[in-house]
C-alpha atoms as a PDB file:
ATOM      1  CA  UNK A   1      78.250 -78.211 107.068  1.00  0.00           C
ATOM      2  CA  UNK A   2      80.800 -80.369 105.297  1.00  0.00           C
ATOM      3  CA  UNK A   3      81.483 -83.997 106.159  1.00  0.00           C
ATOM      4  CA  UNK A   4      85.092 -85.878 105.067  1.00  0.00           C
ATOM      5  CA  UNK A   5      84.478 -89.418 104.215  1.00  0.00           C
ATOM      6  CA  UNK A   6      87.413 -91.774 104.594  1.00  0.00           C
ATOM      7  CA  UNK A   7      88.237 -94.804 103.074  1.00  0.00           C
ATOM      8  CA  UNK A   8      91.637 -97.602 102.895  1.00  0.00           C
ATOM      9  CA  UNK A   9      92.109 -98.855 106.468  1.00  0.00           C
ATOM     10  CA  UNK A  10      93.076-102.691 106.785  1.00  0.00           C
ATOM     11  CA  UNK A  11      94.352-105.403 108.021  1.00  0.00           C
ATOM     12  CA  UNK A  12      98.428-105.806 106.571  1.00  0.00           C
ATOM     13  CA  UNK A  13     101.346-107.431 107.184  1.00  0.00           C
ATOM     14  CA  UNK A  14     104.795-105.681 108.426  1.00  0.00           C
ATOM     15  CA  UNK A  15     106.153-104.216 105.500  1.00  0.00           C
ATOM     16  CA  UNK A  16     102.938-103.684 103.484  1.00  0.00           C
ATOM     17  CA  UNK A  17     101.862-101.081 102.046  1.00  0.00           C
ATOM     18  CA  UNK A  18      97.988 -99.096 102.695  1.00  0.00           C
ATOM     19  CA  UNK A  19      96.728 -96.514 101.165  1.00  0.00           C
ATOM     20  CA  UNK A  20      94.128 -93.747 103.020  1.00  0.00           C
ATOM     21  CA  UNK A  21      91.877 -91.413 100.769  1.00  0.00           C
ATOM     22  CA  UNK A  22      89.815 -88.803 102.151  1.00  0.00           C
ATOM     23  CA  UNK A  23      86.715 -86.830 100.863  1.00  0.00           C
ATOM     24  CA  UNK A  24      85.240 -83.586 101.875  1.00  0.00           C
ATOM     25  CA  UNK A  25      81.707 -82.956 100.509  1.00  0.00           C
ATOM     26  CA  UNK A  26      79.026 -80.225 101.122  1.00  0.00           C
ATOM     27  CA  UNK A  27      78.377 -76.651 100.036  1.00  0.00           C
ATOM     28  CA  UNK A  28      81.774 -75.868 100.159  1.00  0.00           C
ATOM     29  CA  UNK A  29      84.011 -72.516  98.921  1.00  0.00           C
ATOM     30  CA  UNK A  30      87.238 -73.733  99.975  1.00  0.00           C
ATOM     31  CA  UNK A  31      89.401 -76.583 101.511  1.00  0.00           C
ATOM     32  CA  UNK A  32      92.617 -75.087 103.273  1.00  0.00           C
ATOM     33  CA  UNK A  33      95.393 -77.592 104.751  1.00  0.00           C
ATOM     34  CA  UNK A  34      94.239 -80.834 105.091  1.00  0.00           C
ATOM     35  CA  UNK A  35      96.294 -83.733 107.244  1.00  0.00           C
ATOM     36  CA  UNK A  36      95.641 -86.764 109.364  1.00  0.00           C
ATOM     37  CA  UNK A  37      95.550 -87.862 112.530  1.00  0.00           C
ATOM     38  CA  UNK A  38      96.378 -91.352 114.645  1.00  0.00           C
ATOM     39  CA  UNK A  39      95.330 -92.459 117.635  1.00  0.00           C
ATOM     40  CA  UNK A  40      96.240 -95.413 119.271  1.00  0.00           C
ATOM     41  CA  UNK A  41      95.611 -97.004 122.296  1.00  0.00           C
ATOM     42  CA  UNK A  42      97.838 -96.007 125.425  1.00  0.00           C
ATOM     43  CA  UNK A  43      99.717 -93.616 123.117  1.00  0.00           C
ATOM     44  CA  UNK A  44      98.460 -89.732 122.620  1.00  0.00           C
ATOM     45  CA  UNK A  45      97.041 -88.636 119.519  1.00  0.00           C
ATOM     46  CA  UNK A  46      99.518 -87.966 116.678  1.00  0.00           C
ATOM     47  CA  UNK A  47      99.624 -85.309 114.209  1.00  0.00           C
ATOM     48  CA  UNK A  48     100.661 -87.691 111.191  1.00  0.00           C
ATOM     49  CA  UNK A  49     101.252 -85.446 108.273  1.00  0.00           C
ATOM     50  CA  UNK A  50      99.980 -82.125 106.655  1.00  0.00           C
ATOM     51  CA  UNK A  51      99.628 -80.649 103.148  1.00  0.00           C
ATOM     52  CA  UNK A  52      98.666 -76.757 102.375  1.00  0.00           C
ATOM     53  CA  UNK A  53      96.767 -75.717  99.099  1.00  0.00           C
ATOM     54  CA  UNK A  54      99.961 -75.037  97.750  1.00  0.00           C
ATOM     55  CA  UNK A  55     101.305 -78.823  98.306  1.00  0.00           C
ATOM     56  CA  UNK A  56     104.020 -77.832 101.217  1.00  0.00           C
ATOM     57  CA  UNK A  57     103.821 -81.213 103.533  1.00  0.00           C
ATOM     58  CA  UNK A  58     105.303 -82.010 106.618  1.00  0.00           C
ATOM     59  CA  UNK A  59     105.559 -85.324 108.587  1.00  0.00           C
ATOM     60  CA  UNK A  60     106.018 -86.804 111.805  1.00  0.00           C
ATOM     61  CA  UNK A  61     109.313 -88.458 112.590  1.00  0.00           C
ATOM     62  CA  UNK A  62     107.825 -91.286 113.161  1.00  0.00           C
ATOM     63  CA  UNK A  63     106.716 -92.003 109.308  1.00  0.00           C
ATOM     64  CA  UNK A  64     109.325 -89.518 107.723  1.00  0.00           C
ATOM     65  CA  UNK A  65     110.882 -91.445 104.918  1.00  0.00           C
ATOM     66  CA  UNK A  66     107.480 -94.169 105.314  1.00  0.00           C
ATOM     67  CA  UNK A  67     104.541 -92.192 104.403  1.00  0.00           C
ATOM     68  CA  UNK A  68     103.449 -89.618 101.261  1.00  0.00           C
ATOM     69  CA  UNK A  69     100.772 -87.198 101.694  1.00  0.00           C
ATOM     70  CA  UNK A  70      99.021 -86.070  98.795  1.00  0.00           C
ATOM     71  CA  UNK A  71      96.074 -83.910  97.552  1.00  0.00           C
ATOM     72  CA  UNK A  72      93.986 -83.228  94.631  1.00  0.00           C
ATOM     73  CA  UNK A  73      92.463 -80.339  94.768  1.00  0.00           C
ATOM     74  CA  UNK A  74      89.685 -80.501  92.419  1.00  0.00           C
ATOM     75  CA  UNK A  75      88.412 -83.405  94.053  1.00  0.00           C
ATOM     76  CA  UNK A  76      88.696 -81.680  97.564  1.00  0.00           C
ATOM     77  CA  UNK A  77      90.468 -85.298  98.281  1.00  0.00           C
ATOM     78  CA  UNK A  78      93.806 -85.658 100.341  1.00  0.00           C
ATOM     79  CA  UNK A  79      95.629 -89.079 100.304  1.00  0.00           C
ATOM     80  CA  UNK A  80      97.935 -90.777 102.602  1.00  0.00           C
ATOM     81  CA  UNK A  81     100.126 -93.762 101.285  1.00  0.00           C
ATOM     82  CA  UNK A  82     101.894 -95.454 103.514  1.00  0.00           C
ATOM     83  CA  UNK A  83     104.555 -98.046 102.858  1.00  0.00           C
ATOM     84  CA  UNK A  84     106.937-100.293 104.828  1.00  0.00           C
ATOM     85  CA  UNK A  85     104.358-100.455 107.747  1.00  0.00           C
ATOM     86  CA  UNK A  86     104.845-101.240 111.446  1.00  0.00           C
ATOM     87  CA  UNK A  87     103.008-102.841 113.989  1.00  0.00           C
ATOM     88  CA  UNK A  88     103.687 -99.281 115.946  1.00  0.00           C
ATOM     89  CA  UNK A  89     101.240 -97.497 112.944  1.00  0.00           C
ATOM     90  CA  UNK A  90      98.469 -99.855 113.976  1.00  0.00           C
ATOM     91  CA  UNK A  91      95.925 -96.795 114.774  1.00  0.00           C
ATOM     92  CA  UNK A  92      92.367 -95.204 114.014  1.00  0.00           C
ATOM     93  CA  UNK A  93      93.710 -92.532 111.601  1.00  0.00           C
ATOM     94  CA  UNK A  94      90.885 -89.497 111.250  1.00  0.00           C
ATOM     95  CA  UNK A  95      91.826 -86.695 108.125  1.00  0.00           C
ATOM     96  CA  UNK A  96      90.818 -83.541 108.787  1.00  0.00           C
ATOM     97  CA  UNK A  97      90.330 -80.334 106.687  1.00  0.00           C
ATOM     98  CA  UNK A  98      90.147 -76.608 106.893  1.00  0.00           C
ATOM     99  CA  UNK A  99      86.547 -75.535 105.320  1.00  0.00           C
ATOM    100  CA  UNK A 100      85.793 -72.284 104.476  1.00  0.00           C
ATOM    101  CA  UNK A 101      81.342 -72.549 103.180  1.00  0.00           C
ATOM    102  CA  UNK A 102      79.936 -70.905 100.444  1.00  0.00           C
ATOM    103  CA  UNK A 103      77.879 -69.139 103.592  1.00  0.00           C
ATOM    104  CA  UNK A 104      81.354 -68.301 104.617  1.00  0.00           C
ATOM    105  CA  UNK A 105      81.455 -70.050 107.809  1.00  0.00           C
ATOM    106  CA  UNK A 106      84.806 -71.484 108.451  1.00  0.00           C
ATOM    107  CA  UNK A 107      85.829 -74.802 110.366  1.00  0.00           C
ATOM    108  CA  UNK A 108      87.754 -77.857 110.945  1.00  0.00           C
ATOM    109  CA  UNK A 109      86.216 -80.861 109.529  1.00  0.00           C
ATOM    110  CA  UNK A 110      87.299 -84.528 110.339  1.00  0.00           C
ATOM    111  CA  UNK A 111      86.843 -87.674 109.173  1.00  0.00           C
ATOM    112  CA  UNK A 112      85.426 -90.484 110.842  1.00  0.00           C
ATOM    113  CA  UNK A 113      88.197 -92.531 111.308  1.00  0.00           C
ATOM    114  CA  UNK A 114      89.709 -95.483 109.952  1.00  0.00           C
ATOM    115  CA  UNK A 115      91.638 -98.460 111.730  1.00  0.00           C
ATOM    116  CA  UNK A 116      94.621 -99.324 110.393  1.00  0.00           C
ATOM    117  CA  UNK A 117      96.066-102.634 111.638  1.00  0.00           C
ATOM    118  CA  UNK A 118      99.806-104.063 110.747  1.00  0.00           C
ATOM    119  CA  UNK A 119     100.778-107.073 112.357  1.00  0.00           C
ATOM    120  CA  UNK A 120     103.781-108.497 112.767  1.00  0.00           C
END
């Protein structure tokens, strides 16, 4: 099995900036598109933003223009920077990763989450 490790979540002001990292780790081949997640409470989850191998990324309107996704492949590590933060992106924000084993078994990891908090 593989197992994504996340890391960055705080406390910040409106306007601030954070900055997410995320590690997968194991006995693994491959790591396919990798994004992240939010959750909030009374909202439904939200698919954040996505990056392939090949570095194609797409966002949610609702950070469009706000937040960067990034990867480095080498380190199996995807990154999300956001910047002029809301108290509307205060959420647990989980990464996730397609993993393809050296056993060739093939899943989607996630990350344990990580609270993000903006206040205003």
């Amino acid at each position: 099995q593989a197992q994504l490790v996340e890391s960055g979540g705080g406390l910040v002001q409106a306007g601030g900036s954070l900055n997410l990292s995320c590690t997968a780790s194991g006995r693994i081949y491959r790591v396919n598109d990798m994004g992240w997640y939010r959750l909030a409470p009374g909202k439904q989850r939200e698919l954040v933003a996505t990056i392939t191998s090949e570095g194609r990324t797409n966002y949610a309107d609702s950070v469009k223009g706000r937040f960067t996704i990034s990867r480095e492949n080498a380190k199996n590590t995807v990154a999300l920077q956001m910047n002029s933060l809301k108290p509307d992106d205060t959420a647990v924000y989980y990464c996730f990763a397609g993993v393809i084993l050296l056993g060739n078994g093939a899943y989607t990891a996630w990350g344990q989450g990580t609270q993000v908090t903006v206040s205003s």
